[in-house]
PDB file of N, CA and C in Angstrom:
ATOM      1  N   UNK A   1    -143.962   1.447 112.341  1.00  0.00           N
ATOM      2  CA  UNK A   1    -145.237   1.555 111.638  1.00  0.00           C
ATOM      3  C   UNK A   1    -145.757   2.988 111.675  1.00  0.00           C
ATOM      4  N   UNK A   2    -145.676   3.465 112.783  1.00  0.00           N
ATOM      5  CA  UNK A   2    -145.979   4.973 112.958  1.00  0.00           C
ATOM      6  C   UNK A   2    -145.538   5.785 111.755  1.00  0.00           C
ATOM      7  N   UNK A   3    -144.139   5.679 111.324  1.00  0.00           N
ATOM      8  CA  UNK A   3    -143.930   6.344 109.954  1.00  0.00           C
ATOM      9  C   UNK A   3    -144.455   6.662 109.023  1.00  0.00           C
ATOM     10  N   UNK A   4    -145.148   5.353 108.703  1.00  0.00           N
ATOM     11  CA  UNK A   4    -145.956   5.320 107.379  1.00  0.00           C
ATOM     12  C   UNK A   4    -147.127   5.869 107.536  1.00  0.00           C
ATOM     13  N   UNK A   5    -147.574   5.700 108.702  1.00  0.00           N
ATOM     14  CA  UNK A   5    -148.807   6.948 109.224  1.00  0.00           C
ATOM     15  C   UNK A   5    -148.600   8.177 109.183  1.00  0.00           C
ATOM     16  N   UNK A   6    -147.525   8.701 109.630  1.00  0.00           N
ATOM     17  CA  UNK A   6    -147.517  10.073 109.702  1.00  0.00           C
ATOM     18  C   UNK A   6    -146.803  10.521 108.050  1.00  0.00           C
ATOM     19  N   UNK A   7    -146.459   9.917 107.239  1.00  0.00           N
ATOM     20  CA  UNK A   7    -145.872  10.259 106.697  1.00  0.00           C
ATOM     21  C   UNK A   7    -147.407  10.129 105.399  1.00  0.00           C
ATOM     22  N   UNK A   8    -148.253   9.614 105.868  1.00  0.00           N
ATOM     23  CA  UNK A   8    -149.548   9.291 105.019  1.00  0.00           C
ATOM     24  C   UNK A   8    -150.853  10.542 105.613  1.00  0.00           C
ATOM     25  N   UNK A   9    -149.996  11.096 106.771  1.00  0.00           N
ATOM     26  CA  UNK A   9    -151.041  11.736 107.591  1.00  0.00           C
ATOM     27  C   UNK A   9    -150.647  13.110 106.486  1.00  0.00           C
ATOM     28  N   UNK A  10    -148.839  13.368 106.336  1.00  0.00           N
ATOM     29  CA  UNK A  10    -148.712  14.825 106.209  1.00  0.00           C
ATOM     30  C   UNK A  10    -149.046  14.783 104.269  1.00  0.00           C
ATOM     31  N   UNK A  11    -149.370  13.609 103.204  1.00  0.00           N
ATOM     32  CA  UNK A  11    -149.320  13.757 102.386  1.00  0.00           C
ATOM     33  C   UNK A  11    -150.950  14.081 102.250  1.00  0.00           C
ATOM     34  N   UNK A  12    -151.921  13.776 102.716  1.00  0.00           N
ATOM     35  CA  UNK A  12    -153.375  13.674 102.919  1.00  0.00           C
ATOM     36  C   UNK A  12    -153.895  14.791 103.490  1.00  0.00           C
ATOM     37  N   UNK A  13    -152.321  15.682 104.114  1.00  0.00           N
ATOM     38  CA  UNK A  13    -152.965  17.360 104.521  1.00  0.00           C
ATOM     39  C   UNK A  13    -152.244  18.252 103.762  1.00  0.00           C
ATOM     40  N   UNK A  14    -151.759  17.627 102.334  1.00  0.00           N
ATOM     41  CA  UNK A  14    -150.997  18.216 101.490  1.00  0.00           C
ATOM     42  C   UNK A  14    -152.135  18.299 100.454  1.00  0.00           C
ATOM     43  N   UNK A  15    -152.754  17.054 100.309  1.00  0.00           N
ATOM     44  CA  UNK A  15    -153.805  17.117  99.218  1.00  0.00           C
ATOM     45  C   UNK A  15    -155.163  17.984  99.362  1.00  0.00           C
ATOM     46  N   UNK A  16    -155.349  18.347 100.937  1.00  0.00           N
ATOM     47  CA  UNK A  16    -156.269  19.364 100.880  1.00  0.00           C
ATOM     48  C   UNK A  16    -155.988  20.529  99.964  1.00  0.00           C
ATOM     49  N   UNK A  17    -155.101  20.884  99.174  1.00  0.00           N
ATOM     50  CA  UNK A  17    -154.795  22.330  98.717  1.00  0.00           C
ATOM     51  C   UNK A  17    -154.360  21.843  97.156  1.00  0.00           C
ATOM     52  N   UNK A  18    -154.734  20.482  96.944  1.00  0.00           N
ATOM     53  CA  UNK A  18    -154.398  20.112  95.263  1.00  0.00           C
ATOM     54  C   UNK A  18    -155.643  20.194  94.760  1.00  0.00           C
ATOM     55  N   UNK A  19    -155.619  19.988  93.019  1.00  0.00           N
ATOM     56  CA  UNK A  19    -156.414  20.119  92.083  1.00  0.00           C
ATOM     57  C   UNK A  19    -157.193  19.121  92.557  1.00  0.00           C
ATOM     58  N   UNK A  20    -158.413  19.169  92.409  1.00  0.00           N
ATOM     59  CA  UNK A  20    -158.990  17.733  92.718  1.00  0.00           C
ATOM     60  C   UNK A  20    -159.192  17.263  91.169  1.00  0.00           C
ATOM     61  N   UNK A  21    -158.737  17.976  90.016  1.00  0.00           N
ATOM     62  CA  UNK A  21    -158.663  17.254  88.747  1.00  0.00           C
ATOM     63  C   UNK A  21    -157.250  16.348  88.812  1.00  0.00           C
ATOM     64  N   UNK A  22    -156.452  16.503  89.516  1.00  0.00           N
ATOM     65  CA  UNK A  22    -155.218  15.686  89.422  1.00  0.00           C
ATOM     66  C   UNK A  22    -155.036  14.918  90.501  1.00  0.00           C
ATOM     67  N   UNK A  23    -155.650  15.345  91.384  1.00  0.00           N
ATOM     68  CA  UNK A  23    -155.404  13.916  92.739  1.00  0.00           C
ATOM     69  C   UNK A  23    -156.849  13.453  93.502  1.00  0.00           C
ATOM     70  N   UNK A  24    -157.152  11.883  93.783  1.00  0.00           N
ATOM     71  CA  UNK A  24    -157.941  11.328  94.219  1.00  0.00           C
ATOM     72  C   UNK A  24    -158.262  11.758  95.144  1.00  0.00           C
ATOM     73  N   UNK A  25    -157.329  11.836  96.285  1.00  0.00           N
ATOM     74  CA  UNK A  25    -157.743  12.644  97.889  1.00  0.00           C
ATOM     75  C   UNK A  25    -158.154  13.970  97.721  1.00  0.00           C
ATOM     76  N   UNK A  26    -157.892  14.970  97.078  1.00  0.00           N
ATOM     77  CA  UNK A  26    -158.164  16.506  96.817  1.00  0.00           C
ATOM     78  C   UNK A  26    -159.595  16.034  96.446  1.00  0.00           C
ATOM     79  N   UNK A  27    -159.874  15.223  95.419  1.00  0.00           N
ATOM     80  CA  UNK A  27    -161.188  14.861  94.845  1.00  0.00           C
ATOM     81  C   UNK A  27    -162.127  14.427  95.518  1.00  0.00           C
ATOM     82  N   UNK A  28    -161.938  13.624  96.690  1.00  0.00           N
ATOM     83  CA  UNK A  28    -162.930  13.166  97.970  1.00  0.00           C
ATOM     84  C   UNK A  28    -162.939  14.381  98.771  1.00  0.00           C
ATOM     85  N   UNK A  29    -162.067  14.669  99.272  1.00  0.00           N
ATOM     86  CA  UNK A  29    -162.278  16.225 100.269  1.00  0.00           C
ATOM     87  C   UNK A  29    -163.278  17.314  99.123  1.00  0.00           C
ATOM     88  N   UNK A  30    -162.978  17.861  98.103  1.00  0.00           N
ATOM     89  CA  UNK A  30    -163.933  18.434  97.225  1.00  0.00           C
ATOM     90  C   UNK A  30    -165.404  18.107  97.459  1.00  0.00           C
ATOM     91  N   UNK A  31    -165.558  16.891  97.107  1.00  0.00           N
ATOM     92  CA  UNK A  31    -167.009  16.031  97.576  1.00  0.00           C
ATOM     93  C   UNK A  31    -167.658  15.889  98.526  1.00  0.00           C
ATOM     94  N   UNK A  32    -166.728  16.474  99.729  1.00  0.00           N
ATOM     95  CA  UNK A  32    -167.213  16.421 100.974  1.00  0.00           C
ATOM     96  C   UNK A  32    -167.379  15.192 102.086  1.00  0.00           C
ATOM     97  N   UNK A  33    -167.762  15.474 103.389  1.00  0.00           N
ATOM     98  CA  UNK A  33    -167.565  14.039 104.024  1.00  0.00           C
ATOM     99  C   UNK A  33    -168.786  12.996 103.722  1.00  0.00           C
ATOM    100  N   UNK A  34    -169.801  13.015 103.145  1.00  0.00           N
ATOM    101  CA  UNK A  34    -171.083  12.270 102.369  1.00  0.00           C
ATOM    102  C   UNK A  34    -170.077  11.181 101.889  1.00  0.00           C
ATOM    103  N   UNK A  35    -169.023  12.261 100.930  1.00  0.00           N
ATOM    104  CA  UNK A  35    -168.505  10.745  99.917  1.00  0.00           C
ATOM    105  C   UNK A  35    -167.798   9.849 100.731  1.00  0.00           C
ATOM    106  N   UNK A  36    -166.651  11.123 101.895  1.00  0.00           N
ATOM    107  CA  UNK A  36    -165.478  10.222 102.233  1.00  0.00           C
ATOM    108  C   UNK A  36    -166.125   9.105 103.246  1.00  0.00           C
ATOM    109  N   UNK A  37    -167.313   9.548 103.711  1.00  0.00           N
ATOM    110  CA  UNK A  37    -168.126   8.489 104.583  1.00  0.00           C
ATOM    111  C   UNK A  37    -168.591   6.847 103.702  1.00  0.00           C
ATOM    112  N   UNK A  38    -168.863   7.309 102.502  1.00  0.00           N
ATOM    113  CA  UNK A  38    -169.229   6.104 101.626  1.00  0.00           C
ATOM    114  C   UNK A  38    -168.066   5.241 101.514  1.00  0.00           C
ATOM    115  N   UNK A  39    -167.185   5.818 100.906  1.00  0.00           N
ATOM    116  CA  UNK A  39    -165.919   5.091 100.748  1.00  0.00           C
ATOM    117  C   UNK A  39    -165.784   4.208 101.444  1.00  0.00           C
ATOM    118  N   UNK A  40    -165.475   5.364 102.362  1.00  0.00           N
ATOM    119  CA  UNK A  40    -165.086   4.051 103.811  1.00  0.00           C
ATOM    120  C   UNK A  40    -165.979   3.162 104.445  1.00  0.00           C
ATOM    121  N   UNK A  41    -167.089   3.273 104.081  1.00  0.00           N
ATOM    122  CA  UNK A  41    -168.251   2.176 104.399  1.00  0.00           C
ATOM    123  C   UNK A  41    -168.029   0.733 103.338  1.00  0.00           C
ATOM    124  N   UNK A  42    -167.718   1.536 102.227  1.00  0.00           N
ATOM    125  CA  UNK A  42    -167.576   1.037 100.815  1.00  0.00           C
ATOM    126  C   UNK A  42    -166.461  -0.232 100.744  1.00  0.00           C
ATOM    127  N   UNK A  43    -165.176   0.791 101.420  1.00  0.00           N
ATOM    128  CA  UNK A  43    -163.770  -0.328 101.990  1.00  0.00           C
ATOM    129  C   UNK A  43    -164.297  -1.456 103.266  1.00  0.00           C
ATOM    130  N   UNK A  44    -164.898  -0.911 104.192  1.00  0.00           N
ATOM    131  CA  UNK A  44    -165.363  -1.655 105.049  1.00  0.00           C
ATOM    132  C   UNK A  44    -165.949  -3.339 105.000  1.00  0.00           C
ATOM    133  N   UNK A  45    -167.260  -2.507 103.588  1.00  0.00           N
ATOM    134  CA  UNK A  45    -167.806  -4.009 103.350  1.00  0.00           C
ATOM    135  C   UNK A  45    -166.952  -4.790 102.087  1.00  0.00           C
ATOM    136  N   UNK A  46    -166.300  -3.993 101.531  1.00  0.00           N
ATOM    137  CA  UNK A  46    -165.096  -5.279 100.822  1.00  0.00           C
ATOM    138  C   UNK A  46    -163.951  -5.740 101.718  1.00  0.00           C
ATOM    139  N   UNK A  47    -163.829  -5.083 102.725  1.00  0.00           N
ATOM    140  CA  UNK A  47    -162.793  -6.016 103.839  1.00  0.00           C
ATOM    141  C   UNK A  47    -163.356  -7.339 104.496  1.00  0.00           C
ATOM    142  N   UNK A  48    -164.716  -7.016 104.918  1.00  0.00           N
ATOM    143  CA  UNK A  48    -165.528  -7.882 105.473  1.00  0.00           C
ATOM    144  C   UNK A  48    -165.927  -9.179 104.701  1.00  0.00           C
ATOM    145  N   UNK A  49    -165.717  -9.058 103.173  1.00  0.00           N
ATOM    146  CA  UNK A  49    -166.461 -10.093 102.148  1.00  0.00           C
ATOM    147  C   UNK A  49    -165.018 -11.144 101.872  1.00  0.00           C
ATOM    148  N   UNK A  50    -163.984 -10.337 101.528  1.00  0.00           N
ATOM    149  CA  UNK A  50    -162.639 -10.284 101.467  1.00  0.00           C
ATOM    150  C   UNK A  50    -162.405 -11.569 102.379  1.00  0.00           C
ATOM    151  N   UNK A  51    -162.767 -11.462 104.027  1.00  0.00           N
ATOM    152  CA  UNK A  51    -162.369 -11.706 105.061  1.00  0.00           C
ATOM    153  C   UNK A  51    -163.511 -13.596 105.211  1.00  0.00           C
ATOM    154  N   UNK A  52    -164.531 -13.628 105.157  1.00  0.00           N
ATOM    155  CA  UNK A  52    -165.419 -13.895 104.387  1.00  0.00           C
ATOM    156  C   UNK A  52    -165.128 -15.459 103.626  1.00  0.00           C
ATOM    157  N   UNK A  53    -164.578 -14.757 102.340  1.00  0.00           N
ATOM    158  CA  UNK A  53    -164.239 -15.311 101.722  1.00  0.00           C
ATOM    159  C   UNK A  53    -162.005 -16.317 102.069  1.00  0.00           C
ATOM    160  N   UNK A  54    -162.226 -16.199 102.977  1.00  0.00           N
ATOM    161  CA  UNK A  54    -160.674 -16.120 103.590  1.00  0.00           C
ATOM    162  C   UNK A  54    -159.574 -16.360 102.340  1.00  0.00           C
ATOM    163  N   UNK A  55    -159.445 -14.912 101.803  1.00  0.00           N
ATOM    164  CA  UNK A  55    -158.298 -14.151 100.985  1.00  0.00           C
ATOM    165  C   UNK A  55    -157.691 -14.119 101.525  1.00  0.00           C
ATOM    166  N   UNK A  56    -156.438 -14.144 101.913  1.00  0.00           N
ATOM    167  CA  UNK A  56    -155.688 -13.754 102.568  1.00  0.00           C
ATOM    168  C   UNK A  56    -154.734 -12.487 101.929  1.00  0.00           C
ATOM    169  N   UNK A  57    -154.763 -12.671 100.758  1.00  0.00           N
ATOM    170  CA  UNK A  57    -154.093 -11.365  99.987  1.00  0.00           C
ATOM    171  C   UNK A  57    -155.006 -10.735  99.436  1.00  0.00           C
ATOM    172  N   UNK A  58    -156.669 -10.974  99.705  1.00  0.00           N
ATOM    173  CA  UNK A  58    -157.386  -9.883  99.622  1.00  0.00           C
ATOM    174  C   UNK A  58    -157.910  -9.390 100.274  1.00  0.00           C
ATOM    175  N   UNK A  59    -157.480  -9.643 101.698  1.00  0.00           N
ATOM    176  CA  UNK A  59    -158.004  -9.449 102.633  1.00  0.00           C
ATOM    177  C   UNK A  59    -156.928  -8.307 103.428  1.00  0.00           C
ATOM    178  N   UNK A  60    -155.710  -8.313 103.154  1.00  0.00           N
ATOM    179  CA  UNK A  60    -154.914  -7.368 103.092  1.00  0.00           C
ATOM    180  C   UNK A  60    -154.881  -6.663 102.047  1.00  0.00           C
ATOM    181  N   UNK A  61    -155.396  -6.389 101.097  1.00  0.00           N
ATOM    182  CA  UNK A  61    -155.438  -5.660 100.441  1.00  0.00           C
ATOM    183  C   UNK A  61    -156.453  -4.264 100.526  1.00  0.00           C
ATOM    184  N   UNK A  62    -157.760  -4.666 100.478  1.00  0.00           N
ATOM    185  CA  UNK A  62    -159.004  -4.517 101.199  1.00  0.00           C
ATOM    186  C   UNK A  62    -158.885  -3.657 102.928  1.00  0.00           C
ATOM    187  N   UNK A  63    -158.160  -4.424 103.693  1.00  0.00           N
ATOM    188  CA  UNK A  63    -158.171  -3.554 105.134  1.00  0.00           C
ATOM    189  C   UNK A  63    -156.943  -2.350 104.749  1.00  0.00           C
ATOM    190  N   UNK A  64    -156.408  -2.328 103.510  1.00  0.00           N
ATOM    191  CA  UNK A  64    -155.372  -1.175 103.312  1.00  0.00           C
ATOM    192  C   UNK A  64    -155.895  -0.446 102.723  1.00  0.00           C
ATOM    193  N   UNK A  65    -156.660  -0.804 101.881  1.00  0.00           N
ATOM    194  CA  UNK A  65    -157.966   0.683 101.363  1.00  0.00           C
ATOM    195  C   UNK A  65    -158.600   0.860 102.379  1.00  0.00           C
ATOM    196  N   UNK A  66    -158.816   0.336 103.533  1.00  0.00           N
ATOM    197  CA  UNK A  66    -160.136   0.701 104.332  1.00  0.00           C
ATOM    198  C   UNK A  66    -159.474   1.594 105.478  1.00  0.00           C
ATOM    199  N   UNK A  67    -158.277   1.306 105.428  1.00  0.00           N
ATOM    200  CA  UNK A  67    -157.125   2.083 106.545  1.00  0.00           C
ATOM    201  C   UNK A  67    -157.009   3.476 105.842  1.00  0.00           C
ATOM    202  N   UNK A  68    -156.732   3.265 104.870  1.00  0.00           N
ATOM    203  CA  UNK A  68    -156.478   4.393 103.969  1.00  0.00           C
ATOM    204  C   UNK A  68    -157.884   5.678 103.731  1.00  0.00           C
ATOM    205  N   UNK A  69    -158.620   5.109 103.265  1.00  0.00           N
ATOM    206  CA  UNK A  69    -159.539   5.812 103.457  1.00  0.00           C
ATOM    207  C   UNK A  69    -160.387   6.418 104.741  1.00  0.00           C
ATOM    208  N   UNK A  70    -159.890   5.912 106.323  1.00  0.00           N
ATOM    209  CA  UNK A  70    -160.620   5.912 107.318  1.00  0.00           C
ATOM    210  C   UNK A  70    -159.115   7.394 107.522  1.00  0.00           C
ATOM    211  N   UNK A  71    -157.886   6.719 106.993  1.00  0.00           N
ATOM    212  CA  UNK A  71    -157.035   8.373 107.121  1.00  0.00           C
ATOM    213  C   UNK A  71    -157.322   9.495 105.952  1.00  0.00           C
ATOM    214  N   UNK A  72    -158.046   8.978 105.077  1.00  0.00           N
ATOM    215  CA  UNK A  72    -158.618  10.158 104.450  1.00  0.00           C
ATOM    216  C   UNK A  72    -159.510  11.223 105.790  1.00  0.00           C
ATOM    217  N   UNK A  73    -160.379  10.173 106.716  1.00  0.00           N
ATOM    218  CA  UNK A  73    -161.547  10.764 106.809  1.00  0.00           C
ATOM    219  C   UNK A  73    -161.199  11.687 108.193  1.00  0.00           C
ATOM    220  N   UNK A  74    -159.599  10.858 108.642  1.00  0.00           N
ATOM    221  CA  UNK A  74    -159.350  11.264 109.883  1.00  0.00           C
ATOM    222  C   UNK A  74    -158.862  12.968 109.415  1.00  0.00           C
ATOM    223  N   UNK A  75    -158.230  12.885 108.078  1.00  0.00           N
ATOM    224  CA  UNK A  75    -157.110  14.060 107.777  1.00  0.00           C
ATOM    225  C   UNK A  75    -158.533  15.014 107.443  1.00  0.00           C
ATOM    226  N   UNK A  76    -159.690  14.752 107.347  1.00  0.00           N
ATOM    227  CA  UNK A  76    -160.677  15.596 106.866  1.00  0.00           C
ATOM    228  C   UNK A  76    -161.329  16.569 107.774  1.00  0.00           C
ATOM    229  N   UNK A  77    -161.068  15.321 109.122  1.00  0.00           N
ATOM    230  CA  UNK A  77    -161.824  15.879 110.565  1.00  0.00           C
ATOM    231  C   UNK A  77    -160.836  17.057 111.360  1.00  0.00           C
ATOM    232  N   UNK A  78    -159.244  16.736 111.124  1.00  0.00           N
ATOM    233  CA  UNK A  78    -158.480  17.116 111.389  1.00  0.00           C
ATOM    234  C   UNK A  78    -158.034  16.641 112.902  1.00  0.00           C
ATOM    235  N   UNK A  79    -157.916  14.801 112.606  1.00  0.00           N
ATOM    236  CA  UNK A  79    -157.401  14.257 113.316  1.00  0.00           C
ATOM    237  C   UNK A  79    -156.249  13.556 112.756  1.00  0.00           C
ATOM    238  N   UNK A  80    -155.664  13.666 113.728  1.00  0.00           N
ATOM    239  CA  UNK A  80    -153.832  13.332 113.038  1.00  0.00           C
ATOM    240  C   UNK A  80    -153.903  11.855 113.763  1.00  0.00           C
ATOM    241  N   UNK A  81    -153.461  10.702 113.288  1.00  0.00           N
ATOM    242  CA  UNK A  81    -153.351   8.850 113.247  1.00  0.00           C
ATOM    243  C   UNK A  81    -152.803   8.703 114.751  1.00  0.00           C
ATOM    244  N   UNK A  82    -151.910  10.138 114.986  1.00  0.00           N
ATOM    245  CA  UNK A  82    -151.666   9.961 116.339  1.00  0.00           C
ATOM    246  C   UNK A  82    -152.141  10.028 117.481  1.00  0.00           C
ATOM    247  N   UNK A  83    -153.415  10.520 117.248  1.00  0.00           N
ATOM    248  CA  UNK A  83    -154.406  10.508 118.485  1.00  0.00           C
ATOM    249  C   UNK A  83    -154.877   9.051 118.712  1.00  0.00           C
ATOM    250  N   UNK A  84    -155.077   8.162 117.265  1.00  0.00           N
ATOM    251  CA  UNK A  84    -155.712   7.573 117.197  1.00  0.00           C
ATOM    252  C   UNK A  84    -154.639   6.318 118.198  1.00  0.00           C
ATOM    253  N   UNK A  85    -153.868   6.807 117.867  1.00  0.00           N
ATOM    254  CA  UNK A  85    -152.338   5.344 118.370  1.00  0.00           C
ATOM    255  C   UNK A  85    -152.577   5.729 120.061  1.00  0.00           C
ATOM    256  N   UNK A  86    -152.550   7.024 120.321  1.00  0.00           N
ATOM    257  CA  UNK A  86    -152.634   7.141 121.940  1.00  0.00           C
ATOM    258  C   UNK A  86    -153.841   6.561 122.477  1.00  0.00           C
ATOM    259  N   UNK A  87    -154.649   6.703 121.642  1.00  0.00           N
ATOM    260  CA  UNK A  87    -155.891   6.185 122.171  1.00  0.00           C
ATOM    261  C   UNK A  87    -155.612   4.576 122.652  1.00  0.00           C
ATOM    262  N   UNK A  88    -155.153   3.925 121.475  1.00  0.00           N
ATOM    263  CA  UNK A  88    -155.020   2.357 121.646  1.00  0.00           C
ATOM    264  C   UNK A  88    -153.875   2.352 122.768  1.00  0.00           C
ATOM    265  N   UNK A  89    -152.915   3.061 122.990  1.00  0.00           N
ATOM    266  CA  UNK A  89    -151.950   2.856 124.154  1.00  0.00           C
ATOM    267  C   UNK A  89    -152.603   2.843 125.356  1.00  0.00           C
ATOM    268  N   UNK A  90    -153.987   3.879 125.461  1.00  0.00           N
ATOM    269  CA  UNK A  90    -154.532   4.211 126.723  1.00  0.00           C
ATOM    270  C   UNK A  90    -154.852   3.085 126.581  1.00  0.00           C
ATOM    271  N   UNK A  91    -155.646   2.588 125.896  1.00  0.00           N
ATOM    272  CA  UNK A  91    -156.440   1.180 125.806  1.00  0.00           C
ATOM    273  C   UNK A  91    -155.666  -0.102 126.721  1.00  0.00           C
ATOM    274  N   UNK A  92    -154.373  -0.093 125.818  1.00  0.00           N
ATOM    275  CA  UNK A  92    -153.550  -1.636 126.159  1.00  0.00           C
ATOM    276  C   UNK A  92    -153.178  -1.838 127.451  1.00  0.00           C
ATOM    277  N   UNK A  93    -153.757  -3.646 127.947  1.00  0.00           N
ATOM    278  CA  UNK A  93    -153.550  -3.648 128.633  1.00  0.00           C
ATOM    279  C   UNK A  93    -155.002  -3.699 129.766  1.00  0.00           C
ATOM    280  N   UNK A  94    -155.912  -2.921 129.048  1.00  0.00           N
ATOM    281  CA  UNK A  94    -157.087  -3.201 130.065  1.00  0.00           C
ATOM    282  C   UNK A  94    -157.989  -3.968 129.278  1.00  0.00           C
ATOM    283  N   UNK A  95    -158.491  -4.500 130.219  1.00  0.00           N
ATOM    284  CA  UNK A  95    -159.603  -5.587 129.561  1.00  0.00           C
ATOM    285  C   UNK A  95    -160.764  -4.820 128.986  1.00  0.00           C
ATOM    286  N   UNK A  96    -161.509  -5.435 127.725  1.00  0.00           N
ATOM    287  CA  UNK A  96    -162.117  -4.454 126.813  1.00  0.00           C
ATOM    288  C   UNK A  96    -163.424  -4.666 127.763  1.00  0.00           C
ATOM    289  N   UNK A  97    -163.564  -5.161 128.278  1.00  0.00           N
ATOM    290  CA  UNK A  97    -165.329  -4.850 129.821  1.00  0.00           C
ATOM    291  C   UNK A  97    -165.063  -4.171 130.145  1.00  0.00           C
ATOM    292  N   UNK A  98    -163.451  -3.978 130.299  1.00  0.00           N
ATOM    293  CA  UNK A  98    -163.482  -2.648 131.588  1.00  0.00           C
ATOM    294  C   UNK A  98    -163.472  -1.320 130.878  1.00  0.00           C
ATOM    295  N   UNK A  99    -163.187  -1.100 130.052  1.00  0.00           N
ATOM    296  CA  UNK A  99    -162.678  -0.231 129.209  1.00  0.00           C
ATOM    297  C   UNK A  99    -163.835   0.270 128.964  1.00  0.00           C
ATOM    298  N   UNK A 100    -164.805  -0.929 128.114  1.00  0.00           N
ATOM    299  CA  UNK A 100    -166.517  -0.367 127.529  1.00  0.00           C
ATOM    300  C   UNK A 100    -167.144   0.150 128.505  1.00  0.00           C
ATOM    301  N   UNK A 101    -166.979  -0.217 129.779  1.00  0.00           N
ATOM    302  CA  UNK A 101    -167.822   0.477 131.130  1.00  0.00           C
ATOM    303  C   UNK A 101    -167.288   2.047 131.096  1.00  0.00           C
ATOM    304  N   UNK A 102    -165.643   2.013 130.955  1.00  0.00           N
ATOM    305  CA  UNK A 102    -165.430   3.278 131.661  1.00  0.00           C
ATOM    306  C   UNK A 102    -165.520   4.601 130.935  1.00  0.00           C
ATOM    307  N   UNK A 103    -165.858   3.936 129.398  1.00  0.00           N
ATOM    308  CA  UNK A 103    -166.149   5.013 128.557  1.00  0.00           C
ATOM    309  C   UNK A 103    -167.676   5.953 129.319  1.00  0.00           C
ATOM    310  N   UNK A 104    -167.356   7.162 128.918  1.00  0.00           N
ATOM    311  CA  UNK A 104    -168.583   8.076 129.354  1.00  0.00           C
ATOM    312  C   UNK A 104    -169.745   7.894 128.260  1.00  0.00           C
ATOM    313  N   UNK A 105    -170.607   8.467 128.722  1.00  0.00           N
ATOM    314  CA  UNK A 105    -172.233   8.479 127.768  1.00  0.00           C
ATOM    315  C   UNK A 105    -171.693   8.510 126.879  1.00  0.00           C
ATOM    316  N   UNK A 106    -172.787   8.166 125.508  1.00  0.00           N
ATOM    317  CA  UNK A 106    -172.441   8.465 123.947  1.00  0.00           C
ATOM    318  C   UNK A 106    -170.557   8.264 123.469  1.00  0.00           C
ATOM    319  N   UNK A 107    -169.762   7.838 123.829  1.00  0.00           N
ATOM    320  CA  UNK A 107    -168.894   7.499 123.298  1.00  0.00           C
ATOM    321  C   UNK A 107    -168.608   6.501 123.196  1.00  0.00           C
TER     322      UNK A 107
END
């Protein structure tokens, strides 16, 4: 699975430097993070309605725009999917009480 991440990570830091008249991602980065924040709020609550409504093929459909666009927002911040995977490795395995405690302030 990692593949398709990184291989979605390096096309999404390719589109920083395209036309944003010819590609969608160049066109959200152009717009700034206001938009790429909407979007993904945007994917969020059609995953949730999606989910909801128990689609099951729209409900995968829906959490793949919402994936997609949350790696728009990661490739914007200039976080690569792989931080995001270590993170969940640190994670696995501990119970999520323990975990929510051991996080520090504000995170």
């Amino acid at each position: 699975m990692s593949d398709i991440l990184d291989r979605l990570a390096q096309t999404l830091e390719a589109r920083k430097q395209a036309d944003p008249q010819s590609s969608y991602v160049a066109k959200l980065y152009a717009k700034g993070l206001d938009a790429i924040l909407k979007k993904v709020a945007e994917e969020a609550a059609e995953t949730i309605m999606a989910a909801k409504d128990g689609e099951r093929d729209k409900i995968i459909y829906e959490t793949a725009d919402l994936w997609f666009h949350s790696l728009v927002l990661l490739a914007q911040q200039g976080i690569h999917p792989d931080e995001i995977l270590n993170e969940l490795a640190r994670r696995e395995g501990l119970s999520g009480l323990a975990e929510k405690a051991s996080r520090k302030e504000g995170v």
